[in-house]
C-alpha atoms as a PDB file:
ATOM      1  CA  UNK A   1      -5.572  -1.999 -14.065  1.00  0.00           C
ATOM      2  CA  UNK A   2      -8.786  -2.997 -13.308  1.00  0.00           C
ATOM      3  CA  UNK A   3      -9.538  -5.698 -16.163  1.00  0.00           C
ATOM      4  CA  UNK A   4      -9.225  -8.962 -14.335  1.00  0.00           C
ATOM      5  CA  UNK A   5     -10.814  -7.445 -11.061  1.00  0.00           C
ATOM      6  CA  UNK A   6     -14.085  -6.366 -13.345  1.00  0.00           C
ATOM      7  CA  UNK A   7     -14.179  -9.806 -14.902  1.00  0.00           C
ATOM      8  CA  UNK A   8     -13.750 -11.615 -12.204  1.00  0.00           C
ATOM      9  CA  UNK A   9     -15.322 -10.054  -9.187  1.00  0.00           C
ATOM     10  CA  UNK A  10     -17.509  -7.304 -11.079  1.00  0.00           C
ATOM     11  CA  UNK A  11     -19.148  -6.674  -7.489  1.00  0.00           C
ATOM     12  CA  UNK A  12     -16.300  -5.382  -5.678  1.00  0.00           C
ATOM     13  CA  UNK A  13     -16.007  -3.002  -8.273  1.00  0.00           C
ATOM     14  CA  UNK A  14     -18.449  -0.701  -6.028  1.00  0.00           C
ATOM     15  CA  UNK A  15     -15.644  -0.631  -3.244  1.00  0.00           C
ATOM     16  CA  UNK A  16     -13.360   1.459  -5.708  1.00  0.00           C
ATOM     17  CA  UNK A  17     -13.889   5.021  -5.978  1.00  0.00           C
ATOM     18  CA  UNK A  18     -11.484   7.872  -7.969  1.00  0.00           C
ATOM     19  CA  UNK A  19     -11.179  10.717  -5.250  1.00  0.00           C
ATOM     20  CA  UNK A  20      -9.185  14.350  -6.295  1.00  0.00           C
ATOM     21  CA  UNK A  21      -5.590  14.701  -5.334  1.00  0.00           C
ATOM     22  CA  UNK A  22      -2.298  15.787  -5.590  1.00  0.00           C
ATOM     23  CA  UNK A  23       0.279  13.517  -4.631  1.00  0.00           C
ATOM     24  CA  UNK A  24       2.854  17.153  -4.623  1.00  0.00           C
ATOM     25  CA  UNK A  25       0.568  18.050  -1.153  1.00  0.00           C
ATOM     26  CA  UNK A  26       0.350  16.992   2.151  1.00  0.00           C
ATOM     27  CA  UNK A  27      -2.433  14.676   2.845  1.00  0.00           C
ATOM     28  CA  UNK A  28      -2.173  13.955  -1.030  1.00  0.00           C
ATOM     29  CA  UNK A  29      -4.301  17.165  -1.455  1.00  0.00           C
ATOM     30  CA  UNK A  30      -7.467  15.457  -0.409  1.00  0.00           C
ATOM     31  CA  UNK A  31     -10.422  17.359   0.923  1.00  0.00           C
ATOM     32  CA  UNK A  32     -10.638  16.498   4.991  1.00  0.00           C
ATOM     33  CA  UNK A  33     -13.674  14.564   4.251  1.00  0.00           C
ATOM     34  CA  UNK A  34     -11.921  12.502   1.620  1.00  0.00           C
ATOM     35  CA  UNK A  35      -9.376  11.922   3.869  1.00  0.00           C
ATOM     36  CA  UNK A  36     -11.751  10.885   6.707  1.00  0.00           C
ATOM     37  CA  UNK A  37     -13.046   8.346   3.955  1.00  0.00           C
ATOM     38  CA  UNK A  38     -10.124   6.769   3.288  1.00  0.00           C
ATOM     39  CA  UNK A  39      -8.727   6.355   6.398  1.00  0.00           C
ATOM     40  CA  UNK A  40     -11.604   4.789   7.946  1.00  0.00           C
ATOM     41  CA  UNK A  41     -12.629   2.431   4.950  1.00  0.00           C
ATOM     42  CA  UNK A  42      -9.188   1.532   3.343  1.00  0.00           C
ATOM     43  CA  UNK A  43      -7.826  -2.249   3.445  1.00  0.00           C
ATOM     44  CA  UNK A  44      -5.391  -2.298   0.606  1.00  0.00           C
ATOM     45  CA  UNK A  45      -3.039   0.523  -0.263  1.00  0.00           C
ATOM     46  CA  UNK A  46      -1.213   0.446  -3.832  1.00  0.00           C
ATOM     47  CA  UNK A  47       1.210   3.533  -4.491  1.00  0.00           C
ATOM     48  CA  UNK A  48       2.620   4.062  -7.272  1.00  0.00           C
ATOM     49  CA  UNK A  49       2.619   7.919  -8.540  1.00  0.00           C
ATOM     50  CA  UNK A  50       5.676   9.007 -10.133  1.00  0.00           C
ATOM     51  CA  UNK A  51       7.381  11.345 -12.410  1.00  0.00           C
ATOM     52  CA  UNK A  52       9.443   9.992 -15.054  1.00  0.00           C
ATOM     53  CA  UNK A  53      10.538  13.645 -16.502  1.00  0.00           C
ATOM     54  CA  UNK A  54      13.803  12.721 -16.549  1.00  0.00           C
ATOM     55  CA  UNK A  55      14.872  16.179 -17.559  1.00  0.00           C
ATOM     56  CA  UNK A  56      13.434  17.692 -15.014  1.00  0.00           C
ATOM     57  CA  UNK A  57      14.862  19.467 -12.372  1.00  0.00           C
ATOM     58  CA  UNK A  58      15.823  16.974  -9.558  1.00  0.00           C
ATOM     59  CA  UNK A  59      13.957  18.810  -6.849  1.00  0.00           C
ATOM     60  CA  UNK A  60      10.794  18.523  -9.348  1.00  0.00           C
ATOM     61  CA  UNK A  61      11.194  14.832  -9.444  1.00  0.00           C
ATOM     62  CA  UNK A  62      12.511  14.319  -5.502  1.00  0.00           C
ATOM     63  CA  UNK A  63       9.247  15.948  -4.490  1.00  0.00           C
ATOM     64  CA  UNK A  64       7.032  13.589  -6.387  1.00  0.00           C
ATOM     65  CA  UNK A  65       8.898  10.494  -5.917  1.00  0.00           C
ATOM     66  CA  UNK A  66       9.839  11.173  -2.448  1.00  0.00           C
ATOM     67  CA  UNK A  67       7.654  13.315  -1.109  1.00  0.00           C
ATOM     68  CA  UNK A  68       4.305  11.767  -2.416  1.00  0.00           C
ATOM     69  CA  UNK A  69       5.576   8.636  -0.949  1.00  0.00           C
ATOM     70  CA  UNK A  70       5.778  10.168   1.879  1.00  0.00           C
ATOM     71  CA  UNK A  71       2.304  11.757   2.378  1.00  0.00           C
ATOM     72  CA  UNK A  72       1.033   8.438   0.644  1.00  0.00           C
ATOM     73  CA  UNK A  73       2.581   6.681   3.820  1.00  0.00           C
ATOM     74  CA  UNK A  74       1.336   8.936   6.131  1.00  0.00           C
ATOM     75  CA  UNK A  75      -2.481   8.604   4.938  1.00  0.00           C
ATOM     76  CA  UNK A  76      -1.843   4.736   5.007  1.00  0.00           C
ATOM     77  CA  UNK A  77      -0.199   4.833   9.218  1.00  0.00           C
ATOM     78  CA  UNK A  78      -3.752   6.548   9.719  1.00  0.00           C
ATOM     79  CA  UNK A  79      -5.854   3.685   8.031  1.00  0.00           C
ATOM     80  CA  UNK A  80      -8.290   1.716  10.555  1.00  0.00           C
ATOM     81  CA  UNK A  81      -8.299  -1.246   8.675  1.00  0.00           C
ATOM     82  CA  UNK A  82      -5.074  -1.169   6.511  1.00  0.00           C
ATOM     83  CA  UNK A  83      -4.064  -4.854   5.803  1.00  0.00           C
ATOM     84  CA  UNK A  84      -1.791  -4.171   2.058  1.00  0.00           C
ATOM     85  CA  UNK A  85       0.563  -1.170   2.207  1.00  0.00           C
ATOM     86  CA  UNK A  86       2.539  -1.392  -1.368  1.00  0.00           C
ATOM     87  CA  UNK A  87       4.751   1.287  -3.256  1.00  0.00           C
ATOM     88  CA  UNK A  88       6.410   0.795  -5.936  1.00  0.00           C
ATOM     89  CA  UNK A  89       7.963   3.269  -8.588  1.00  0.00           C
ATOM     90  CA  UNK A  90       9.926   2.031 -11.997  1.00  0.00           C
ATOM     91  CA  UNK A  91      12.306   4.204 -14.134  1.00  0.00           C
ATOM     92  CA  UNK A  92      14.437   3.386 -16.287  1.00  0.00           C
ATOM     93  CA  UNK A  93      17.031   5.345 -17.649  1.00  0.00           C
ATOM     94  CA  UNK A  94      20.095   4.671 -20.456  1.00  0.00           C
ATOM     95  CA  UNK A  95      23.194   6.402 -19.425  1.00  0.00           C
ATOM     96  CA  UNK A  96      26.383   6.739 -21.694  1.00  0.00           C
ATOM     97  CA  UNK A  97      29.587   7.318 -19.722  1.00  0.00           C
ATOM     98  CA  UNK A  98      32.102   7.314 -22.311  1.00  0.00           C
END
């Protein structure tokens, strides 16, 4: 994901940090501090957690998909100096109806 930035710009590389989380929680699970962090620092936003367990329950998969969008959204409104807000989810699925 990071290829062409770490080619290209291998300085900005310092502005990217991996921080613990659950997309399932509120506040994505972050510790307050981490939270704190991100809202004050954060320009650019990409979402894109997802399940693709297609077999699993719905609620499983509604709480994920929906629901981390949700808190993801709710982290970004709180972002000082938010600019890029994107989320984006694919799956695909191959239904027979006959």
């Amino acid at each position: 994901m990071f290829g062409r930035l770490r080619s290209e710009c291998p300085e900005q590389m310092s502005k990217v940090i991996a921080l613990n989380g659950d997309v399932d929680q509120p506040d994505l699970g972050l510790s307050e501090d981490d939270k704190k962090l991100l809202q004050a620092e954060t320009d650019i936003v990409f979402h894109s957690a997802a399940s693709l367990k297609l077999e699993a329950p719905v609620y499983d998969n509604l709480r994920t998909n929906t629901g981390g969008t949700m808190h993801a959204l709710d982290i970004a409104g709180g972002m000082k100096k938010l600019k890029v807000r994107s989320t984006g989810s694919k799956a695909k699925a191959n239904l027979n109806l006959t």
